[in-house]
N, C-alpha and C. Protein backbone atom coordinates (compact mmCIF):
# COMPACT_ATOMS: atom_id res chain seq x y z
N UNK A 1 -75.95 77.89 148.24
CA UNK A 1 -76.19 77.36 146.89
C UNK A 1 -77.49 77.98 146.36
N UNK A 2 -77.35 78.55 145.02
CA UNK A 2 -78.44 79.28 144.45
C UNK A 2 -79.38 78.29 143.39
N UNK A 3 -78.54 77.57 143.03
CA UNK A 3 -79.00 76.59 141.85
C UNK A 3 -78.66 75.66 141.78
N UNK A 4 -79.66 74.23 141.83
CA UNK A 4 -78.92 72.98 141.30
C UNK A 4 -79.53 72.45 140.16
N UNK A 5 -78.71 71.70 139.32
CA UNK A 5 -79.30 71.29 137.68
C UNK A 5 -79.21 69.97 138.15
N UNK A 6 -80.16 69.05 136.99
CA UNK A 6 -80.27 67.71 137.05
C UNK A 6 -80.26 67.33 135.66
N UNK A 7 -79.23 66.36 135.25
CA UNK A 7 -79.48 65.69 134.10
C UNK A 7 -80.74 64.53 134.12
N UNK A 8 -81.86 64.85 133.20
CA UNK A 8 -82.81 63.65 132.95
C UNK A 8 -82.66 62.94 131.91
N UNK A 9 -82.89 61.41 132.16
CA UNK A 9 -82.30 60.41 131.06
C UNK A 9 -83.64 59.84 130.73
N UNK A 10 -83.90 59.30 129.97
CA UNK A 10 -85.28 57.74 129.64
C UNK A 10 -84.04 56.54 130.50
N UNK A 11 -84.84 55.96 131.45
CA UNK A 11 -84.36 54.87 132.02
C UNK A 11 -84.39 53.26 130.83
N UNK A 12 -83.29 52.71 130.48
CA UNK A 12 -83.59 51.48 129.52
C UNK A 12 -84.66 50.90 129.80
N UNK A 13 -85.07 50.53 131.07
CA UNK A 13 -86.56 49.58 131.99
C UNK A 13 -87.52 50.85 131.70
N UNK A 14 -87.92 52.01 131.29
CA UNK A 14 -88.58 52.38 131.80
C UNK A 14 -88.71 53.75 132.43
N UNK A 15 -89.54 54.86 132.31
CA UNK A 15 -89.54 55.89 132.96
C UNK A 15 -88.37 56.71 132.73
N UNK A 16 -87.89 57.67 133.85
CA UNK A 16 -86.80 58.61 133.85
C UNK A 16 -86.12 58.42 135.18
N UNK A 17 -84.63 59.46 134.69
CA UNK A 17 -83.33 59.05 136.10
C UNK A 17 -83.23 60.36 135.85
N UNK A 18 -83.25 61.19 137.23
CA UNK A 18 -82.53 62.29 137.11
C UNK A 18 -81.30 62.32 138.25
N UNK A 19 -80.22 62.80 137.72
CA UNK A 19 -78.72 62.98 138.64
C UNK A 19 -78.41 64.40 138.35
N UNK A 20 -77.81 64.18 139.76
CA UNK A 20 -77.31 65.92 140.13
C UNK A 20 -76.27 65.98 139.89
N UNK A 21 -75.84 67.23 138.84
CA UNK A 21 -74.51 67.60 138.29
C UNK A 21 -73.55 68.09 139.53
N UNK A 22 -73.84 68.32 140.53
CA UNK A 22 -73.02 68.93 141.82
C UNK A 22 -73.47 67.84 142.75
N UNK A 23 -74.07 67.94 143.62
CA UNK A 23 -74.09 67.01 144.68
C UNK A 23 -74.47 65.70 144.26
N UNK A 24 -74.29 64.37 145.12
CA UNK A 24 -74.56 63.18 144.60
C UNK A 24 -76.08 63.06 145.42
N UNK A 25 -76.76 62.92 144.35
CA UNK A 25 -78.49 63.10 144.29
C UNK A 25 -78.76 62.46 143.29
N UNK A 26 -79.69 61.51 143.29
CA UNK A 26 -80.25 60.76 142.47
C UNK A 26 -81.66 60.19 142.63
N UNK A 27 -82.19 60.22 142.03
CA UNK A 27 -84.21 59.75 141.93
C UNK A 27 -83.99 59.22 140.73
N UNK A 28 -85.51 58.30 140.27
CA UNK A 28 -85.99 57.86 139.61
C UNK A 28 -87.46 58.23 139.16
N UNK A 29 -88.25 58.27 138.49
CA UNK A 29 -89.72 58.55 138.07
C UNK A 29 -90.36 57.92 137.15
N UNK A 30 -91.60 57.02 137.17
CA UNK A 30 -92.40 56.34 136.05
C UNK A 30 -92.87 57.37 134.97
N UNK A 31 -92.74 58.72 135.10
CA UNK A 31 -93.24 59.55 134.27
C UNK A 31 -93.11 61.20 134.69
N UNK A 32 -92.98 61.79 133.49
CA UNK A 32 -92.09 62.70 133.64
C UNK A 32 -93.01 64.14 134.05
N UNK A 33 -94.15 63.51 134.63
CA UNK A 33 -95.34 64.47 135.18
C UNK A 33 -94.81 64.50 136.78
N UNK A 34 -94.65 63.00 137.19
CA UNK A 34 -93.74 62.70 138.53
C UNK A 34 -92.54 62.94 139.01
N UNK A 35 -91.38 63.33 138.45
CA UNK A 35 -90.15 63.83 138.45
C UNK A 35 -90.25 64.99 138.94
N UNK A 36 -90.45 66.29 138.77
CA UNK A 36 -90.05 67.40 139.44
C UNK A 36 -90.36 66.49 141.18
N UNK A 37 -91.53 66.43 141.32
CA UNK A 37 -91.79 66.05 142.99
C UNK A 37 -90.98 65.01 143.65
N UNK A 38 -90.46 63.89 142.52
CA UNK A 38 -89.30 63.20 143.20
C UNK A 38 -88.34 63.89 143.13
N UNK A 39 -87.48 65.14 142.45
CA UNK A 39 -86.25 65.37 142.26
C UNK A 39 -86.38 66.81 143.59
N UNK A 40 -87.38 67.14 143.69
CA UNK A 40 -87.95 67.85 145.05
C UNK A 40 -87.63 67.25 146.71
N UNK A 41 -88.23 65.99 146.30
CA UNK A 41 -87.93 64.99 147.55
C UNK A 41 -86.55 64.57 147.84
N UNK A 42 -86.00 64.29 146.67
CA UNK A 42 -84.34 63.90 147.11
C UNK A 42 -83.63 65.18 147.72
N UNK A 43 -84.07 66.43 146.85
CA UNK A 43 -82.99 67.66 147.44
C UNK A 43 -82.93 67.67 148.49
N UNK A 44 -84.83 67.99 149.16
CA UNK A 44 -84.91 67.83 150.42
C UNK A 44 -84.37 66.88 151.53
N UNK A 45 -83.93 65.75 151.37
CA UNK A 45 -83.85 64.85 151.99
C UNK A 45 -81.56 64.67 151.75
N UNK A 46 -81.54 65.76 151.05
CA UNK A 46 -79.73 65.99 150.98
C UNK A 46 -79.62 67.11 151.89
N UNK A 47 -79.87 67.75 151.72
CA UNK A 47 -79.77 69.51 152.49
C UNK A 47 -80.72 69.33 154.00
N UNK A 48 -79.95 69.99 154.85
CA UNK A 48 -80.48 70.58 156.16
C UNK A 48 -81.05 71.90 155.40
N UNK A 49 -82.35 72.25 156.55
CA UNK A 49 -82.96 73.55 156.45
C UNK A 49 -82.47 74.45 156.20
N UNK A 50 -82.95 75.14 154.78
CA UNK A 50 -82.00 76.78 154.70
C UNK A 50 -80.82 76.57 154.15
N UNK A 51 -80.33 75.14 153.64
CA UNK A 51 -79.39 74.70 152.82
C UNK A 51 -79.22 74.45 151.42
N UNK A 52 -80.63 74.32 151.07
CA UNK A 52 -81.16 73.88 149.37
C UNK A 52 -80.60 74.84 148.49
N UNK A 53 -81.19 74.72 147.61
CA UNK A 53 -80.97 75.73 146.59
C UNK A 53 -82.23 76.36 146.35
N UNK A 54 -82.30 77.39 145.42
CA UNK A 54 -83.23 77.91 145.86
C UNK A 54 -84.08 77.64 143.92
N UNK A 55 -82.90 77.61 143.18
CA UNK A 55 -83.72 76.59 142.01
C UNK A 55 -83.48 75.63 141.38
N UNK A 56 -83.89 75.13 141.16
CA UNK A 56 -83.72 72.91 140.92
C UNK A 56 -84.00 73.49 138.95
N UNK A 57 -82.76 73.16 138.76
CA UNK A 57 -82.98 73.19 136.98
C UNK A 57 -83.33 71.56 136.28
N UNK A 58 -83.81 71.15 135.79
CA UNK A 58 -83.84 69.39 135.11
C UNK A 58 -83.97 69.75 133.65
N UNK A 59 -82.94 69.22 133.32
CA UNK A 59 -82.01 69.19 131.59
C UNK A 59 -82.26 67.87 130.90
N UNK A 60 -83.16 68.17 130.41
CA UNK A 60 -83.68 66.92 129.32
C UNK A 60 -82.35 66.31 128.55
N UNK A 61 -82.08 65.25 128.64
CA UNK A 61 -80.92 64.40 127.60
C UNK A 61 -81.92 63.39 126.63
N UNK A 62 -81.89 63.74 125.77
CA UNK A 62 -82.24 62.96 124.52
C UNK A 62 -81.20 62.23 123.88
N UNK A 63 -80.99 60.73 123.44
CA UNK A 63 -79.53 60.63 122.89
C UNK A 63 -80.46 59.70 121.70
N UNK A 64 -80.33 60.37 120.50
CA UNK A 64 -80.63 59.91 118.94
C UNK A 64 -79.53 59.28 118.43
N UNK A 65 -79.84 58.08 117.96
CA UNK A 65 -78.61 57.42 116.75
C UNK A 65 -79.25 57.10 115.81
N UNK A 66 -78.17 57.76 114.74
CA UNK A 66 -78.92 57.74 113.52
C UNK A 66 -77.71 56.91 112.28
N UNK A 67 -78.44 56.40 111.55
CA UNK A 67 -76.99 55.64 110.77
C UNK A 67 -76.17 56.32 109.71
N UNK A 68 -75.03 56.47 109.37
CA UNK A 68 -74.51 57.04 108.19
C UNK A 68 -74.36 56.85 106.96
């Protein structure tokens, strides 16, 4: 595996959720200075050595409602 992406959300409570579009990986973060190093920690802690990917993408989701 060369690449894994993460969708990042605003959590309703609070902070950010990032989930992995391919493997089931999931973190949480109070702030989005803290996220890469949690979404670092989960990969690590999915993959055996020499298994990761070699780049972690995180895809900002913004969801705006606006009225018509």
């Amino acid at each position: 595996m060369t690449e894994l992406i993460f969708m990042v959300e605003e959590a309703p409570e609070g902070g950010f959720v990032a989930r992995s579009l391919g493997p089931s990986i999931f973190t949480e973060a109070d702030s989005l200075a803290e996220l890469p190093e949690k979404v670092r920690d989960a990969v690590r802690c999915h993959f055996e050595d020499g298994e990761g990917p070699k780049v972690i993408r995180l895809h900002h989701v913004r969801e705006q409602v606006i009225t018509a």
